[in-house]
Protein backbone atom coordinates (compact mmCIF):
# COMPACT_ATOMS: atom_id res chain seq x y z
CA UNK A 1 0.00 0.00 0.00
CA UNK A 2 0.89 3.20 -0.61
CA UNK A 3 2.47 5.16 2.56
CA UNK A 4 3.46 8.65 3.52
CA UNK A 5 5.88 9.56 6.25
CA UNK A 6 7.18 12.51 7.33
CA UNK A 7 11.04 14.00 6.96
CA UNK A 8 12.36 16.96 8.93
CA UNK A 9 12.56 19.13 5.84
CA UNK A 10 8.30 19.40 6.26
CA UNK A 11 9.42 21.14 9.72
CA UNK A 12 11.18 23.92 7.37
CA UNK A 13 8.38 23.85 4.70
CA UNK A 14 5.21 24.85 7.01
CA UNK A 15 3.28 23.28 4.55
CA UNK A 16 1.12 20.10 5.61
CA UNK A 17 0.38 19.09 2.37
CA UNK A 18 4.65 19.79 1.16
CA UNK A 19 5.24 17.46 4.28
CA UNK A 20 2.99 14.44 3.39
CA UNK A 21 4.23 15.22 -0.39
CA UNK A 22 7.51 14.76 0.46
CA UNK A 23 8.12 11.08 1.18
CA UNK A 24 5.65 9.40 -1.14
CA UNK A 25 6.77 5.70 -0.64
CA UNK A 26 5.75 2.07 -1.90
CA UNK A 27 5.56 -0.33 1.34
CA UNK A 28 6.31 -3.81 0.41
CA UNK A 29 6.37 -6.33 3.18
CA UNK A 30 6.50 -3.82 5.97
CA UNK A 31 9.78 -2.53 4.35
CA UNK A 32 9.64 1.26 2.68
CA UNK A 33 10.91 1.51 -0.80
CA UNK A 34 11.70 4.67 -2.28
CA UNK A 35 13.19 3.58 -5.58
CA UNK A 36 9.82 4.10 -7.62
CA UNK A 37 9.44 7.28 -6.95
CA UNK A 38 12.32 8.28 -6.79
CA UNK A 39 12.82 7.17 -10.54
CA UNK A 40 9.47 8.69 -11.14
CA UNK A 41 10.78 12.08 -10.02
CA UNK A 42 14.07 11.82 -11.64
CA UNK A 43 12.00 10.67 -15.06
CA UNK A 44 10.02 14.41 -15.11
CA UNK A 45 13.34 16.42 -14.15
CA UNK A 46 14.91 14.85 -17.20
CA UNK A 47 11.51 15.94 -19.48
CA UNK A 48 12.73 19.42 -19.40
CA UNK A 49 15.04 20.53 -22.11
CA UNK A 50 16.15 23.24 -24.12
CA UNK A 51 12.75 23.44 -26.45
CA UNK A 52 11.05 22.49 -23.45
CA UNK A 53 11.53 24.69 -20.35
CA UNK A 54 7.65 25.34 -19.45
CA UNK A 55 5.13 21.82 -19.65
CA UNK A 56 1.74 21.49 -18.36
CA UNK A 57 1.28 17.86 -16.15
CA UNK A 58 -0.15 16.30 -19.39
CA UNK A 59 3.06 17.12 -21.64
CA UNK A 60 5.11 15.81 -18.47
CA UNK A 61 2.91 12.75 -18.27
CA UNK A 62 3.33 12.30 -21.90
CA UNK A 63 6.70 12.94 -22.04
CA UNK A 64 7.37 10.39 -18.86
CA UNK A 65 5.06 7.76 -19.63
CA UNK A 66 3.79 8.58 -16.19
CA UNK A 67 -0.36 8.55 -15.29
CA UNK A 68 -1.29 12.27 -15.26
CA UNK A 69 -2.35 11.93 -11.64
CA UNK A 70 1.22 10.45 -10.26
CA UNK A 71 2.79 13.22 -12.56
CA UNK A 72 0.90 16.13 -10.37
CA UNK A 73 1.72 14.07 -7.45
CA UNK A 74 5.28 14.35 -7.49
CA UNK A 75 5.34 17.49 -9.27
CA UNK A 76 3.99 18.65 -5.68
CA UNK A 77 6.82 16.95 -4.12
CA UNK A 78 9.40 18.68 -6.34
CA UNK A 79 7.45 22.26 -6.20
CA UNK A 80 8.34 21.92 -2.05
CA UNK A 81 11.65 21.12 -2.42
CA UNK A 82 12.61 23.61 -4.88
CA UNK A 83 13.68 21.97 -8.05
CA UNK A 84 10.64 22.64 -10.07
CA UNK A 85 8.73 25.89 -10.19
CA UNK A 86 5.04 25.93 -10.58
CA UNK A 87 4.00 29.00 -13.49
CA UNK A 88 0.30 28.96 -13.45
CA UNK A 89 -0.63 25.63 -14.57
CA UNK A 90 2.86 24.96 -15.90
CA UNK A 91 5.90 23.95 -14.69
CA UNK A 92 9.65 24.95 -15.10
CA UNK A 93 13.00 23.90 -13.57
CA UNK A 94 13.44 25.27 -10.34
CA UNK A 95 16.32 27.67 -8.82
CA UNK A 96 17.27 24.93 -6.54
CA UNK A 97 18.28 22.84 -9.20
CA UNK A 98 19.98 25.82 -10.78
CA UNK A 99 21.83 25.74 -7.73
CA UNK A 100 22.87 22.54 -8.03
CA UNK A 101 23.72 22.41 -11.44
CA UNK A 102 26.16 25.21 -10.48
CA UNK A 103 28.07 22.24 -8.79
CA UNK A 104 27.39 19.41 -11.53
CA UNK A 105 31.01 18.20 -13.12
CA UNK A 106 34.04 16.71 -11.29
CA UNK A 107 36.08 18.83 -10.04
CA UNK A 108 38.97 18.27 -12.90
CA UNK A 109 36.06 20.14 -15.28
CA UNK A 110 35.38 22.63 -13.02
CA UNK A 111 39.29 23.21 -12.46
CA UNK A 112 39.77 23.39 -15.74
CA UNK A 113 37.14 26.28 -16.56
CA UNK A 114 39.10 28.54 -13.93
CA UNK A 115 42.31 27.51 -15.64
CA UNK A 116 40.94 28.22 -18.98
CA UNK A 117 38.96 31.09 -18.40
CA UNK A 118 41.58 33.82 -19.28
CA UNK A 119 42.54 32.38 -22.79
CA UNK A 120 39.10 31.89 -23.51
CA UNK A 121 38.36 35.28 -22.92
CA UNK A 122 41.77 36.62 -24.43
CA UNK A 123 40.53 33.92 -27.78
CA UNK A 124 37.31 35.98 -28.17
CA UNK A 125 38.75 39.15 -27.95
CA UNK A 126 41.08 37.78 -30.94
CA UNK A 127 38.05 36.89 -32.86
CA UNK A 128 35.22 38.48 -31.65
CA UNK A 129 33.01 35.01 -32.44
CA UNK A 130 31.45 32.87 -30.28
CA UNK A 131 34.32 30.64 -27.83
CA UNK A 132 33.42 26.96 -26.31
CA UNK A 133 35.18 25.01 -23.48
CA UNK A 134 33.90 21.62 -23.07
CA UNK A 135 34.81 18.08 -21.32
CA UNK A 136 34.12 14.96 -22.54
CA UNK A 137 31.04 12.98 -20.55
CA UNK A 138 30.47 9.30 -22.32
CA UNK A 139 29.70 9.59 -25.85
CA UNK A 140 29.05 13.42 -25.75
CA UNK A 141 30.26 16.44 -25.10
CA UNK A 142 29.32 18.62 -21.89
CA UNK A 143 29.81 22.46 -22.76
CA UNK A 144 31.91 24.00 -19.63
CA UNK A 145 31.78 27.45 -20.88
CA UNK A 146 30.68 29.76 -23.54
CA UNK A 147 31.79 33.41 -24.52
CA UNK A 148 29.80 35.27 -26.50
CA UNK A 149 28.81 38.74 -27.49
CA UNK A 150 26.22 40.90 -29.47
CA UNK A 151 27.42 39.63 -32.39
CA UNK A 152 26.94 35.43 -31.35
CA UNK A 153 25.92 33.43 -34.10
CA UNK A 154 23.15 31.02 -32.79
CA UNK A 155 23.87 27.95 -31.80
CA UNK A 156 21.82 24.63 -29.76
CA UNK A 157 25.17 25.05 -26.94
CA UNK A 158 24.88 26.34 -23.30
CA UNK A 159 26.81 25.64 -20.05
CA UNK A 160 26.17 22.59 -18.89
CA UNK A 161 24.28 21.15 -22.07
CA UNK A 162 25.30 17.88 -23.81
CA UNK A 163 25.56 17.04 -27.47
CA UNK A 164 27.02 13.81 -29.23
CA UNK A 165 30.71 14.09 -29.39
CA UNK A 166 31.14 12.52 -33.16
CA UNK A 167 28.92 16.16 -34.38
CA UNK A 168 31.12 18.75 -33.21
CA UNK A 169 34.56 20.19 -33.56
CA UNK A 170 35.24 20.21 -29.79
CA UNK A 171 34.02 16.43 -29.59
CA UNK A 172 36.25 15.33 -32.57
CA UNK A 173 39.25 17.14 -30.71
CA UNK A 174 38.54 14.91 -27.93
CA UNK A 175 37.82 11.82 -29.88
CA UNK A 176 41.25 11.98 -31.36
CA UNK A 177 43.24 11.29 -27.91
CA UNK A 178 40.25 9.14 -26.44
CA UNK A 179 40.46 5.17 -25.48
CA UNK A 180 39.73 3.55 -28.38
CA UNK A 181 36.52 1.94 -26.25
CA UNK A 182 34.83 5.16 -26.07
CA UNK A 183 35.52 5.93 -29.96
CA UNK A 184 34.11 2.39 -31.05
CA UNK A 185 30.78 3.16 -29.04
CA UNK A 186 30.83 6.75 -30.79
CA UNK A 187 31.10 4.95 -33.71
CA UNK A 188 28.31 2.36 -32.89
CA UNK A 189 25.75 5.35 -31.89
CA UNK A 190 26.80 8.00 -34.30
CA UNK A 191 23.14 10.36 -34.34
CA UNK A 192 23.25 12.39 -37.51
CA UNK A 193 21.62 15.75 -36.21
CA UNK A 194 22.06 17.66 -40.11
CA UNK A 195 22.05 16.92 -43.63
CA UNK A 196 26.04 17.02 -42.84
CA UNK A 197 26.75 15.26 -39.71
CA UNK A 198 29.52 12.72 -40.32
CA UNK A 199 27.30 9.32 -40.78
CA UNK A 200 30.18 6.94 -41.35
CA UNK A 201 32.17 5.76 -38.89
CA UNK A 202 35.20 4.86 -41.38
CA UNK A 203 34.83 8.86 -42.64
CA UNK A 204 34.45 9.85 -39.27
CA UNK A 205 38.05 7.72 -38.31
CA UNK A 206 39.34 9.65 -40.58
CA UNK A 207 38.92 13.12 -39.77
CA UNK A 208 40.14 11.94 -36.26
CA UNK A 209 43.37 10.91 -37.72
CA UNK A 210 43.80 14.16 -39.51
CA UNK A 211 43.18 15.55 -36.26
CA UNK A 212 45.90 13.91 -34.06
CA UNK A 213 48.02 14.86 -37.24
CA UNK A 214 47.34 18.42 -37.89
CA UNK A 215 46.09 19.39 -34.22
CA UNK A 216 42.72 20.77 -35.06
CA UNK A 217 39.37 19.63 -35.56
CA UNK A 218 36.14 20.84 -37.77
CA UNK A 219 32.45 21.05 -37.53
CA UNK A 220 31.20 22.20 -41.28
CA UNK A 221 27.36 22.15 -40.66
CA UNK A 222 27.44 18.89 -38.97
CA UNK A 223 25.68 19.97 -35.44
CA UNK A 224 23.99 23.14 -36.71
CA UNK A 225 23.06 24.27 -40.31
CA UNK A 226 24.38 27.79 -40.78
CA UNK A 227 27.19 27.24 -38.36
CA UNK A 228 31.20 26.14 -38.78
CA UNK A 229 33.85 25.73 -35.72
CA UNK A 230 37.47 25.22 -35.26
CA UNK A 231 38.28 23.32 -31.95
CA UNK A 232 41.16 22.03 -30.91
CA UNK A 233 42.37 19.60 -27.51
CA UNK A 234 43.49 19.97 -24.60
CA UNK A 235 46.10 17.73 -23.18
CA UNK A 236 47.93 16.33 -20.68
CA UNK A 237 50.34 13.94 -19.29
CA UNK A 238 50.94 11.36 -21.72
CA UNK A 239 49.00 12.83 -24.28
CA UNK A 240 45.47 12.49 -22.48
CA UNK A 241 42.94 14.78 -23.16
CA UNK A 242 41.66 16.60 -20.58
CA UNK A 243 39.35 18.97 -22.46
CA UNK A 244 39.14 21.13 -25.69
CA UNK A 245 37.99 24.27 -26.62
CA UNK A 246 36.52 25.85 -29.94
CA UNK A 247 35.46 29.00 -31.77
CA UNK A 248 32.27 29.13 -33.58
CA UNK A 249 30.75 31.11 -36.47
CA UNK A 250 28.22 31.48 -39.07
CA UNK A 251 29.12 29.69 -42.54
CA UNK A 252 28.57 33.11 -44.72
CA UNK A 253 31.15 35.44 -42.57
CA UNK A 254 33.34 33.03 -40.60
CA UNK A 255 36.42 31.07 -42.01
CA UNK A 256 37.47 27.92 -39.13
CA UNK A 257 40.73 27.26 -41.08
CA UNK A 258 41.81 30.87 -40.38
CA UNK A 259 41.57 30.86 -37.20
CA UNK A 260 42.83 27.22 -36.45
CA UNK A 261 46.28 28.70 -35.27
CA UNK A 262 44.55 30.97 -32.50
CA UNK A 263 42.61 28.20 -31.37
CA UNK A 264 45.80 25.64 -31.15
CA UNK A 265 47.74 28.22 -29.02
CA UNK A 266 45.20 28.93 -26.58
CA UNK A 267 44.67 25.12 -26.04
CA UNK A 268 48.22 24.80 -25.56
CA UNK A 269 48.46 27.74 -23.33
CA UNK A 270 45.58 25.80 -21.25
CA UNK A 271 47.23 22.73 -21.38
CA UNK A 272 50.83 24.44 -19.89
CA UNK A 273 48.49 26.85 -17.44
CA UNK A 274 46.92 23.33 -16.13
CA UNK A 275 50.06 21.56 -15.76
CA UNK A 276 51.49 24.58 -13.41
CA UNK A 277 48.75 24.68 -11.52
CA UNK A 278 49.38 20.72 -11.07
CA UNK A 279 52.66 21.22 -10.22
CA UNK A 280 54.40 19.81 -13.73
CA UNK A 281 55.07 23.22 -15.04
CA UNK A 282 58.21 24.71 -13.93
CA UNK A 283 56.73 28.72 -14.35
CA UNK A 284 53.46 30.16 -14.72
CA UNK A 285 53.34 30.53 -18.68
CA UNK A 286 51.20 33.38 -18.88
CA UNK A 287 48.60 34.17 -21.70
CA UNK A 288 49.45 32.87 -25.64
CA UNK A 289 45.89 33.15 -27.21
């Protein structure tokens, strides 16, 4: 039968109806298991996306493959704790989790970002386009940080977003230097998102061999139509990849190939400013980009 129980955050809340809300749990043979829900509320964070910031309980039931009644159920349960805001009869992700995805990443990634932050910025100011620092996470990409100003072309990237590694410059960079595991899977769930992606894996090997030859990687259209990037990697001991960063553009003003030796000296620059900070670098080497 179904069973709620109180939790001390209800003292905090004030709210009788937050308090029973907020331990909703199945009891199975007197013991208390939390793992449905739990799932169940992980399952409508996850509905949210970029196209999809405000949903009604019936798109999140749809979207979940929850009933529309457990949906608002939870959804009440989230509302009191913060992680999802409740916008008239809609709901959006909540400042809390904002919060919390402030400290998402290991701390390498989030080490990194400091480290890199001054050549990224010292990179747009070189080409005044839009400048990308991400870390690898599975078969995709997670964007660290973005630089941008009036002039951004538009791109599907923000902080803390996730695309599939095989479509992008950045990704490609850090496919190059990878295990060869992690490229096989790439290559065994390559997702074509344009006309241009990169849909064979033997093409795709390729242009990562050209990479670890020549240093840089390219995105012609294959992630965004309208948009070309320049990235190059970041690297460490032994040649491991700890990261790579990127410069975007629109097709019809924005050359990558010109600007493939700005990119290749800020990674490096990163690369030496991360292995001072570690302790490997014998001075602090100052900005390059």
């Amino acid at each position: 039968m179904t069973t709620y129980t109180s939790d001390p955050i209800s003292e905090r809340l004030g709210d009788r109806r937050a308090r029973d809300l907020v331990r909703c749990v199945t009891q199975r043979n007197g013991v208390f298991d939390t793992a449905t829900s739990v799932d169940k509320a992980l399952a409508l964070l996850t509905a949210f996306s970029g196209d999809a910031r405000l949903l009604g309980v019936s798109d999140l039931a749809r979207r979940t493959g929850l009933p529309k009644s457990t949906a608002f159920r939870l959804l009440g349960v989230l509302v009191a704790w913060g992680l999802v805001e409740r916008v008239g009869t809609r709901y959006s992700v909540g400042m809390r989790l904002g919060k919390l995805a402030e400290l998402a990443g290991s701390p390498v990634s989030m080490d990194i970002r400091d480290i890199a932050l001054p050549y990224l910025q010292d990179l747009y100011e070189t080409t005044h386009e839009t400048v990308h620092l991400a870390v690898s996470d599975g078969l995709d990409i997670l964007y660290v940080e973005k630089i941008f100003g009036h002039n951004r072309v538009s791109t599907p990237s923000r902080v803390g977003g996730r695309i599939n590694a095989g479509c992008t410059a950045l990704g490609k960079a850090m496919l190059a230097f990878a295990d060869a595991e992690v490229v096989g899977q790439v290559f065994q769930h390559m997702r074509p998102l344009t006309a241009h992606t990169i849909a064979s894996a033997n093409v795709l090997g390729q242009q990562l061999e050209a990479v670890r030859r020549l240093g840089v990687a390219y995105d012609r259209e294959e992630s965004s139509i309208g948009v070309t990037c320049v990235g190059a990697p970041v690297l460490g001991p032994d040649s491991r990849v700890i990261a790579a960063i990127s410069v975007t553009g629109p097709v019809y003003r924005f050359d990558p190939a010109g600007r493939a030796g700005a990119v290749t000296r800020a990674a490096q620059g990163i690369a030496k400013a991360a292995a001072y900070a570690r302790g490997d670098g014998p001075t602090d080497p100052g900005r390059v980009a």
